[in-house]
C-alpha atoms as a PDB file:
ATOM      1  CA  UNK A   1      97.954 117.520 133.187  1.00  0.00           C
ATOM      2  CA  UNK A   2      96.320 118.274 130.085  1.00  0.00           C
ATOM      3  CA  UNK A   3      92.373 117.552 128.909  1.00  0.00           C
ATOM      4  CA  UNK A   4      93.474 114.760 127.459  1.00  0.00           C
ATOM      5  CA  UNK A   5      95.179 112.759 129.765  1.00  0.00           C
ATOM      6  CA  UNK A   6      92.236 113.106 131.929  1.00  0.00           C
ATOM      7  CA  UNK A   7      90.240 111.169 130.047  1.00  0.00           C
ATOM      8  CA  UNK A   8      91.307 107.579 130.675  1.00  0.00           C
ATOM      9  CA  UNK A   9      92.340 105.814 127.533  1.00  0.00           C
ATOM     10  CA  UNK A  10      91.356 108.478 125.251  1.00  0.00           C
ATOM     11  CA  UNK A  11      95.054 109.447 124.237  1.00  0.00           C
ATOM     12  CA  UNK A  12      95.676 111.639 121.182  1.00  0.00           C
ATOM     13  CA  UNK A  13      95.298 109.725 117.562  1.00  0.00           C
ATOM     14  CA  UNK A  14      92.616 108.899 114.965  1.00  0.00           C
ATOM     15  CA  UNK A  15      89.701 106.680 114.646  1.00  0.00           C
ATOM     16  CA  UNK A  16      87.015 106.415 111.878  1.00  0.00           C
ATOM     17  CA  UNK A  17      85.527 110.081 112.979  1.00  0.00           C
ATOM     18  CA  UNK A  18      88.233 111.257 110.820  1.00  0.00           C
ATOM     19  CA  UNK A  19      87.784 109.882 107.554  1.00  0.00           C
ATOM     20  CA  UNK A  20      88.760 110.616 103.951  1.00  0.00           C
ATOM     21  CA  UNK A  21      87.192 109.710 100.699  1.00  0.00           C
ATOM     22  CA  UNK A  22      89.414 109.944  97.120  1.00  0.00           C
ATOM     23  CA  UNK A  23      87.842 109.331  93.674  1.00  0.00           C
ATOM     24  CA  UNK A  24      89.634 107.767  90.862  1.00  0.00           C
ATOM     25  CA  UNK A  25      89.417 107.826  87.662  1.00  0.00           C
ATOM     26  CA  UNK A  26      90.792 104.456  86.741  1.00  0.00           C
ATOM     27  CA  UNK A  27      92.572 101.411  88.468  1.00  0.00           C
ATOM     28  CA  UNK A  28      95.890 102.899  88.486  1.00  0.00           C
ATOM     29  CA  UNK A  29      95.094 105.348  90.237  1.00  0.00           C
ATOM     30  CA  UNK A  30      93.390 103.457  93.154  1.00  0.00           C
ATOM     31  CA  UNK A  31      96.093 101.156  92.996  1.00  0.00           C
ATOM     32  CA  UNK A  32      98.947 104.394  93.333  1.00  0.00           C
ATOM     33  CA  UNK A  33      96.730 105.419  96.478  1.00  0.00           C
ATOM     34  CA  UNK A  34      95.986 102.109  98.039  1.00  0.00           C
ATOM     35  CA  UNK A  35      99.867 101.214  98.125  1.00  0.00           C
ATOM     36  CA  UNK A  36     100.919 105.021  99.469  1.00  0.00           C
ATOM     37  CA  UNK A  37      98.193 104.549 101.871  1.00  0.00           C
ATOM     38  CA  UNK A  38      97.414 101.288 102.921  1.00  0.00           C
ATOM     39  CA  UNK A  39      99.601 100.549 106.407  1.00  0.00           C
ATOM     40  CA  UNK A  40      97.431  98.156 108.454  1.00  0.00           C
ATOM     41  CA  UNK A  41      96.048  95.244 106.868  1.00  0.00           C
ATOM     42  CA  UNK A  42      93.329  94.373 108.628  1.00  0.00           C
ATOM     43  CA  UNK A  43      91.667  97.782 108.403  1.00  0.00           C
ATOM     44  CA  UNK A  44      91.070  96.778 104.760  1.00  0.00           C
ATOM     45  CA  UNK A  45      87.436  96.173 103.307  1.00  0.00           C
ATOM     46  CA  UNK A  46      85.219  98.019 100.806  1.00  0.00           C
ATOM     47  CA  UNK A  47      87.773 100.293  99.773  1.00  0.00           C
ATOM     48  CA  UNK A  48      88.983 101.325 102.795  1.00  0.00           C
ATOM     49  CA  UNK A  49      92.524 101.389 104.283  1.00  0.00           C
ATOM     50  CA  UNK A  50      94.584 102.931 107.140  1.00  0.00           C
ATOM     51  CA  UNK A  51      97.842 105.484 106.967  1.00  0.00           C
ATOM     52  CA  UNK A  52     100.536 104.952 109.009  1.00  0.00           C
ATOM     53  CA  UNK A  53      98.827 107.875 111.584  1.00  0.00           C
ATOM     54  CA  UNK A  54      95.490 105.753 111.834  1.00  0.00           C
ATOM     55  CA  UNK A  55      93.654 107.767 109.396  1.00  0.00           C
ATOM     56  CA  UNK A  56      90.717 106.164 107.491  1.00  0.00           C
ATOM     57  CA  UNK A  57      90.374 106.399 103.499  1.00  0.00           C
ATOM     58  CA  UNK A  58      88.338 104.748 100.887  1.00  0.00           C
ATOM     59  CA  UNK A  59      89.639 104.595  97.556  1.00  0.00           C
ATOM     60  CA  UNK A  60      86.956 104.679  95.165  1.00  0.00           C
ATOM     61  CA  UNK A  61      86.176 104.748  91.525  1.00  0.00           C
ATOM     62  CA  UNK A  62      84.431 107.753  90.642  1.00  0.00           C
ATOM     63  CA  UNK A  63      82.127 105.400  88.252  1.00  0.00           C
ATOM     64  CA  UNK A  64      81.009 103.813  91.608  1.00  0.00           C
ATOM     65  CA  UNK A  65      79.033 106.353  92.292  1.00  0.00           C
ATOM     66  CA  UNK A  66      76.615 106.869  89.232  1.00  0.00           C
ATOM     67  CA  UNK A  67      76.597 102.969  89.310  1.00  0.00           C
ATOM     68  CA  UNK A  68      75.051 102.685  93.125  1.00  0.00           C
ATOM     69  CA  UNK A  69      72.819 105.443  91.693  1.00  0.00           C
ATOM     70  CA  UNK A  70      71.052 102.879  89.135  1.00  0.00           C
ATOM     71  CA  UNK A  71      67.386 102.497  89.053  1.00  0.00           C
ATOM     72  CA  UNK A  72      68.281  99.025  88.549  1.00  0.00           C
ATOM     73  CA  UNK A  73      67.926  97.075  91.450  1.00  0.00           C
ATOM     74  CA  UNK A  74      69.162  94.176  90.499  1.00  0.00           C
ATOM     75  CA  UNK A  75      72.594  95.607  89.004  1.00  0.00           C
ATOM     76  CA  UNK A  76      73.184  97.726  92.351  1.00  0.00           C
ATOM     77  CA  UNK A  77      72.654  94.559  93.963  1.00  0.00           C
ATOM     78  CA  UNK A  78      75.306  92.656  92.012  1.00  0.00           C
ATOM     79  CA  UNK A  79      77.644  95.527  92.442  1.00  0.00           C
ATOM     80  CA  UNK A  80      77.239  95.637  96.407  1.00  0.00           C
ATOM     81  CA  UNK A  81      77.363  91.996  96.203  1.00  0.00           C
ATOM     82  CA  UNK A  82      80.931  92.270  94.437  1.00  0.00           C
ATOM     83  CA  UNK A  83      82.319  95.147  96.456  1.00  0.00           C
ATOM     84  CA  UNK A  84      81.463  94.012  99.749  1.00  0.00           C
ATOM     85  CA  UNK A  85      84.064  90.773  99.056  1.00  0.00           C
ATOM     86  CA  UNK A  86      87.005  92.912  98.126  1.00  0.00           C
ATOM     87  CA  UNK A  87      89.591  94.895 100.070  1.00  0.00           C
ATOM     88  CA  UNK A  88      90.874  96.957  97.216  1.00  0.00           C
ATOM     89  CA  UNK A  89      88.441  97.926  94.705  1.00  0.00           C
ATOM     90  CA  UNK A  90      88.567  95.746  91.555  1.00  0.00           C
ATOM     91  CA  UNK A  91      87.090  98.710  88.947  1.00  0.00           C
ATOM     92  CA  UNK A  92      87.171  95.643  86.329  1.00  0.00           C
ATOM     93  CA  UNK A  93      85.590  93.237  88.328  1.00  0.00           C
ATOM     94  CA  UNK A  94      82.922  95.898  89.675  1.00  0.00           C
ATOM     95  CA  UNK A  95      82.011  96.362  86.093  1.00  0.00           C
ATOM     96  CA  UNK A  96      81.734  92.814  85.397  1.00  0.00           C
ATOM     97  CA  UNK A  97      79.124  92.570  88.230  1.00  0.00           C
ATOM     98  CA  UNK A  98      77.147  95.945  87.092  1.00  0.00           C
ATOM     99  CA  UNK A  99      76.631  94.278  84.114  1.00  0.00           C
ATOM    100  CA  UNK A 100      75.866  90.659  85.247  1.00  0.00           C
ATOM    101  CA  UNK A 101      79.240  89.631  83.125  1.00  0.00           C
ATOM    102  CA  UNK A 102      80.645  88.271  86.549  1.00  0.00           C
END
């Protein structure tokens, strides 16, 4: 009997402990990621997706990042409120609602 069968229900795998993050540079490339990636559907929100092991990644545009970073509430506000409806990041979209175009 090994450690882990000890533990009741607590068999080997993944959960969101083990997470991964990749930055993209544009929407092709989150797109190339999402679709080698994503393998359980309803895992997916904000960006993130499941492998086929369990593993956890969110696929993010590297823009993201300066953009939560604003000292412009309301824009960061717009931007949350845009990426916390999608599944897949929508860089397009995103910048739409960064800029109030949306």
């Amino acid at each position: 009997m090994s450690a882990c069968d000890s533990i009741e229900g607590h068999g080997p795998g993944f959960n969101e402990a083990i997470s991964f993050v990749i930055h993209c540079q544009d929407q092709a490339e989150i797109d190339r990621y999402w679709s080698q990636l994503s393998a359980v559907p309803q895992s997916e929100q904000c960006g993130w997706c499941k492998d086929r092991y369990g593993v956890s990644w969110q696929v993010v545009p590297a823009e993201m990042d300066q953009m939560l970073r604003s000292e412009e509430r309301e824009r960061v506000a717009r931007l949350t409120g845009a990426f916390l409806k999608m599944k897949k990041f929508d860089l397009a979209a995103l910048r739409r609602a960064f800029d109030g175009a949306a």
